[in-house]
C-alpha atoms as a PDB file:
ATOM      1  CA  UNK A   1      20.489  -9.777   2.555  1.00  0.00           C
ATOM      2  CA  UNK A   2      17.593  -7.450   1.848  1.00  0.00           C
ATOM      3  CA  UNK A   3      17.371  -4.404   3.779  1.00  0.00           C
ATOM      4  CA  UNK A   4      14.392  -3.965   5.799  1.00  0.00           C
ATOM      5  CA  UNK A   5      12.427  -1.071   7.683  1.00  0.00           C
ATOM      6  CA  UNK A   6      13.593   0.622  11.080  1.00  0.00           C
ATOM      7  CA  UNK A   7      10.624   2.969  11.119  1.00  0.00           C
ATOM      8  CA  UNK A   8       6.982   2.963   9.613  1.00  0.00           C
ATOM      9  CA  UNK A   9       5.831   6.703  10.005  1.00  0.00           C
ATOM     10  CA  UNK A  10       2.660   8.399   9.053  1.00  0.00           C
ATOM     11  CA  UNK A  11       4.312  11.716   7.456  1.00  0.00           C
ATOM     12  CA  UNK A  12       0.437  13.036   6.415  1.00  0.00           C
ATOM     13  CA  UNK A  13      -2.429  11.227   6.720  1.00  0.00           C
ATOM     14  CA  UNK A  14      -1.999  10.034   3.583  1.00  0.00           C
ATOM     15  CA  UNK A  15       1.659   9.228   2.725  1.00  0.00           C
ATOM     16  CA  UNK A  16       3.702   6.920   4.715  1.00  0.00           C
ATOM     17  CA  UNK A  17       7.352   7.000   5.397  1.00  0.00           C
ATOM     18  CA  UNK A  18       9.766   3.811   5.607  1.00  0.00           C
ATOM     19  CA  UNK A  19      13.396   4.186   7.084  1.00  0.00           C
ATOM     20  CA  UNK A  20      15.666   0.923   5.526  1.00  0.00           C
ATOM     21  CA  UNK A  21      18.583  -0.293   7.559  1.00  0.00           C
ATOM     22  CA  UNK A  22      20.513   0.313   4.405  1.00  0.00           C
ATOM     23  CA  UNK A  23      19.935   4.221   5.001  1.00  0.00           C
ATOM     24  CA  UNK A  24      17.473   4.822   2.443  1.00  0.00           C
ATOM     25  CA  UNK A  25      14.256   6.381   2.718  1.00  0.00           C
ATOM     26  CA  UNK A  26      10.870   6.087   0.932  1.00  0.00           C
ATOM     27  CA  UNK A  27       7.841   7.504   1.069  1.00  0.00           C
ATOM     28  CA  UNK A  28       4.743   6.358  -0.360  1.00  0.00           C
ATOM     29  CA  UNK A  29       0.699   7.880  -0.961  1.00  0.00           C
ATOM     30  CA  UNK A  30      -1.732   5.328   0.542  1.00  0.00           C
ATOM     31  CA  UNK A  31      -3.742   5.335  -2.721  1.00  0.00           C
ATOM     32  CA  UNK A  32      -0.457   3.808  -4.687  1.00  0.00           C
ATOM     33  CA  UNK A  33      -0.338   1.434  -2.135  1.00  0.00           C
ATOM     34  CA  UNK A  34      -3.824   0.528  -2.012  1.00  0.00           C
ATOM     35  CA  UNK A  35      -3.738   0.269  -6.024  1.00  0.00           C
ATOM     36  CA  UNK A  36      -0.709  -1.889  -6.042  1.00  0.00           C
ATOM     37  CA  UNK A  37      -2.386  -4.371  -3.868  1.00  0.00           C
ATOM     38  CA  UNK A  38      -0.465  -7.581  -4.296  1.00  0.00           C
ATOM     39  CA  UNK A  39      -3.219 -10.406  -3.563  1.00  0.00           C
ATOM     40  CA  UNK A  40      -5.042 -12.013  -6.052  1.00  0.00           C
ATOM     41  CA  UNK A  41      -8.219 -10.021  -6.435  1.00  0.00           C
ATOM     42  CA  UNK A  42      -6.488  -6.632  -6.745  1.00  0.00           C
ATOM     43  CA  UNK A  43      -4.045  -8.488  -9.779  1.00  0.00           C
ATOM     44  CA  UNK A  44      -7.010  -9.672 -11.311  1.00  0.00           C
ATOM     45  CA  UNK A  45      -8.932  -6.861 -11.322  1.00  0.00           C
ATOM     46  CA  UNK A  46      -5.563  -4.767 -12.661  1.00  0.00           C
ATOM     47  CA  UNK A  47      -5.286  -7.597 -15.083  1.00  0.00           C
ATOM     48  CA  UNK A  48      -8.996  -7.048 -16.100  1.00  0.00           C
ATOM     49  CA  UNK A  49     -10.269  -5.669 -19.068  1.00  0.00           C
ATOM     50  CA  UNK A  50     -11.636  -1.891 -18.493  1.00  0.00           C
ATOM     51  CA  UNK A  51     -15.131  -2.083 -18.240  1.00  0.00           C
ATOM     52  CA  UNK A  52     -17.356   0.136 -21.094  1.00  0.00           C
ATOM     53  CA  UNK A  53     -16.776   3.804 -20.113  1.00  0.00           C
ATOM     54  CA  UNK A  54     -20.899   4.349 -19.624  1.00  0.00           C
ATOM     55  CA  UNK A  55     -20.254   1.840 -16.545  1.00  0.00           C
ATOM     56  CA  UNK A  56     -21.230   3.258 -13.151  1.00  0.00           C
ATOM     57  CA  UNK A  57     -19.057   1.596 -10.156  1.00  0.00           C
ATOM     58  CA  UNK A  58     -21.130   1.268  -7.302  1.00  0.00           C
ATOM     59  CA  UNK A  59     -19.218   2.499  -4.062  1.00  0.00           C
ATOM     60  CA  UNK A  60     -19.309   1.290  -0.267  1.00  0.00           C
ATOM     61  CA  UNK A  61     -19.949   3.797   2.034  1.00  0.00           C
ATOM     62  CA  UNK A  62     -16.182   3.166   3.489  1.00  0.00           C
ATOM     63  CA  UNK A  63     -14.918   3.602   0.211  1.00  0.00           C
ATOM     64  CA  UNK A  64     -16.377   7.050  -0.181  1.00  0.00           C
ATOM     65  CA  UNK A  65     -14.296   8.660   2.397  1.00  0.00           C
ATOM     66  CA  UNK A  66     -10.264   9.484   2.385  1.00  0.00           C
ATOM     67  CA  UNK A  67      -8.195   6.339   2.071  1.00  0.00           C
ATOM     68  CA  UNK A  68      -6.011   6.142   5.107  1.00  0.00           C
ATOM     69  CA  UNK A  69      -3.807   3.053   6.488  1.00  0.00           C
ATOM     70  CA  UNK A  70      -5.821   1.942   9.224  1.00  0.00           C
ATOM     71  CA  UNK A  71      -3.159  -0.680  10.100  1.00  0.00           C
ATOM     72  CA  UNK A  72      -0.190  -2.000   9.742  1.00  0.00           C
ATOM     73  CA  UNK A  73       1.759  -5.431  11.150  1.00  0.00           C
ATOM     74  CA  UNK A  74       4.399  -7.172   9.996  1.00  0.00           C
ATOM     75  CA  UNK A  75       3.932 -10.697   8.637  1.00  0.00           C
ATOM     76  CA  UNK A  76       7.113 -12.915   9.842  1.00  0.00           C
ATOM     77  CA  UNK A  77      10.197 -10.836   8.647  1.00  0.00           C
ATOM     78  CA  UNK A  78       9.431 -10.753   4.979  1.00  0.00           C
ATOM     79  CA  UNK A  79       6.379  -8.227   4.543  1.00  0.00           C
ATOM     80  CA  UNK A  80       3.815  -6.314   5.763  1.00  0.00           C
ATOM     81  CA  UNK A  81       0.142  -6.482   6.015  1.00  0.00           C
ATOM     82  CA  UNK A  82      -2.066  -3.608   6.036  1.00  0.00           C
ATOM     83  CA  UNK A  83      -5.296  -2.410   6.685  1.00  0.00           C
ATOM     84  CA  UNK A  84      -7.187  -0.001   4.789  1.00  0.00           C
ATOM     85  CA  UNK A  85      -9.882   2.559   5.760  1.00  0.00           C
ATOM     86  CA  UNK A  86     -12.305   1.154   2.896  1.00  0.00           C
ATOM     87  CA  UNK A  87     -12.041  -2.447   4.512  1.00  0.00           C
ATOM     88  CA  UNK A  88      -9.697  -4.283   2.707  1.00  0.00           C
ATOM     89  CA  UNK A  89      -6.948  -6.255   4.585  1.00  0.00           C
ATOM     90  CA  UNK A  90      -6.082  -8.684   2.157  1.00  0.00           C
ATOM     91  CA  UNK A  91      -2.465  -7.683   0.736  1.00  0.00           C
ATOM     92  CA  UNK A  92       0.472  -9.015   1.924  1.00  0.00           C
ATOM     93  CA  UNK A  93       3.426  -6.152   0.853  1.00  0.00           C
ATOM     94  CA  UNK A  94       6.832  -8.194   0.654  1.00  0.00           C
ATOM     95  CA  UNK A  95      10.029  -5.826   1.660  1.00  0.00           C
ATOM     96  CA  UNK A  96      10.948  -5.998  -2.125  1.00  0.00           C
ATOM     97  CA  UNK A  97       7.632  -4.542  -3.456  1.00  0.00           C
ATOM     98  CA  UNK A  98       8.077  -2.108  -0.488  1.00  0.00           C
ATOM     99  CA  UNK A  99      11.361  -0.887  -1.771  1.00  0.00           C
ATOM    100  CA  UNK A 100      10.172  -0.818  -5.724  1.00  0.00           C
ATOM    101  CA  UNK A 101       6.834   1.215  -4.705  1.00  0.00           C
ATOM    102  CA  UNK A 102       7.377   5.044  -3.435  1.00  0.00           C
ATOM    103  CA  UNK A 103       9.484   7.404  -4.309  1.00  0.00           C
ATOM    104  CA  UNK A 104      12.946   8.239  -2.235  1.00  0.00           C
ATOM    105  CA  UNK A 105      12.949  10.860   0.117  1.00  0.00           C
ATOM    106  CA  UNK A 106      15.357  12.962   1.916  1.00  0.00           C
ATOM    107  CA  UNK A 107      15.794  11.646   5.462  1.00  0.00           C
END
């Protein structure tokens, strides 16, 4: 059985904090979260050649300000959606990438 969260905690404004029914706790920045998005734009875009370094990226005004977690709802019992501050909603976060992204914390 895989262990799964008693508490979802903003810590900061930008790091969250997950309590596991197996005891363990991680914590996480919102910008590693955001950059391991799991759908399938995010892994193609990861999976994407970089483009020439004299490339500008054009920005959205939402994704010029601090990246925060705007929301966050489970999706049946197996992962997490979340929302983030620049707009995009699209990543579903199963329990198991949950527990291989962060870094442990002391409780």
């Amino acid at each position: 059985m895989t262990a799964s969260p008693t508490e979802l905690k903003l810590v900061a404004p930008d790091r969250l904090r997950i309590v596991w029914t197996d005891g363990q706790v991680r914590e996480y920045s919102v910008r590693e979260l955001r950059e391991q998005c799991p759908c399938a734009s995010c892994r193609e875009r990861r999976m994407a050649p970089p483009p020439p370094p004299t490339t500008l990226t054009v920005l959205s005004p939402a994704e010029t300000q601090p990246l925060r977690i705007a929301a966050m709802t489970p999706s049946g019992r197996y992962a997490y959606s979340i929302d983030f501050s620049d707009g995009h909603d699209t990543g579903i976060y199963t329990l198991e990438l949950l527990r291989e992204l962060g870094s442990e914390a002391s409780s």
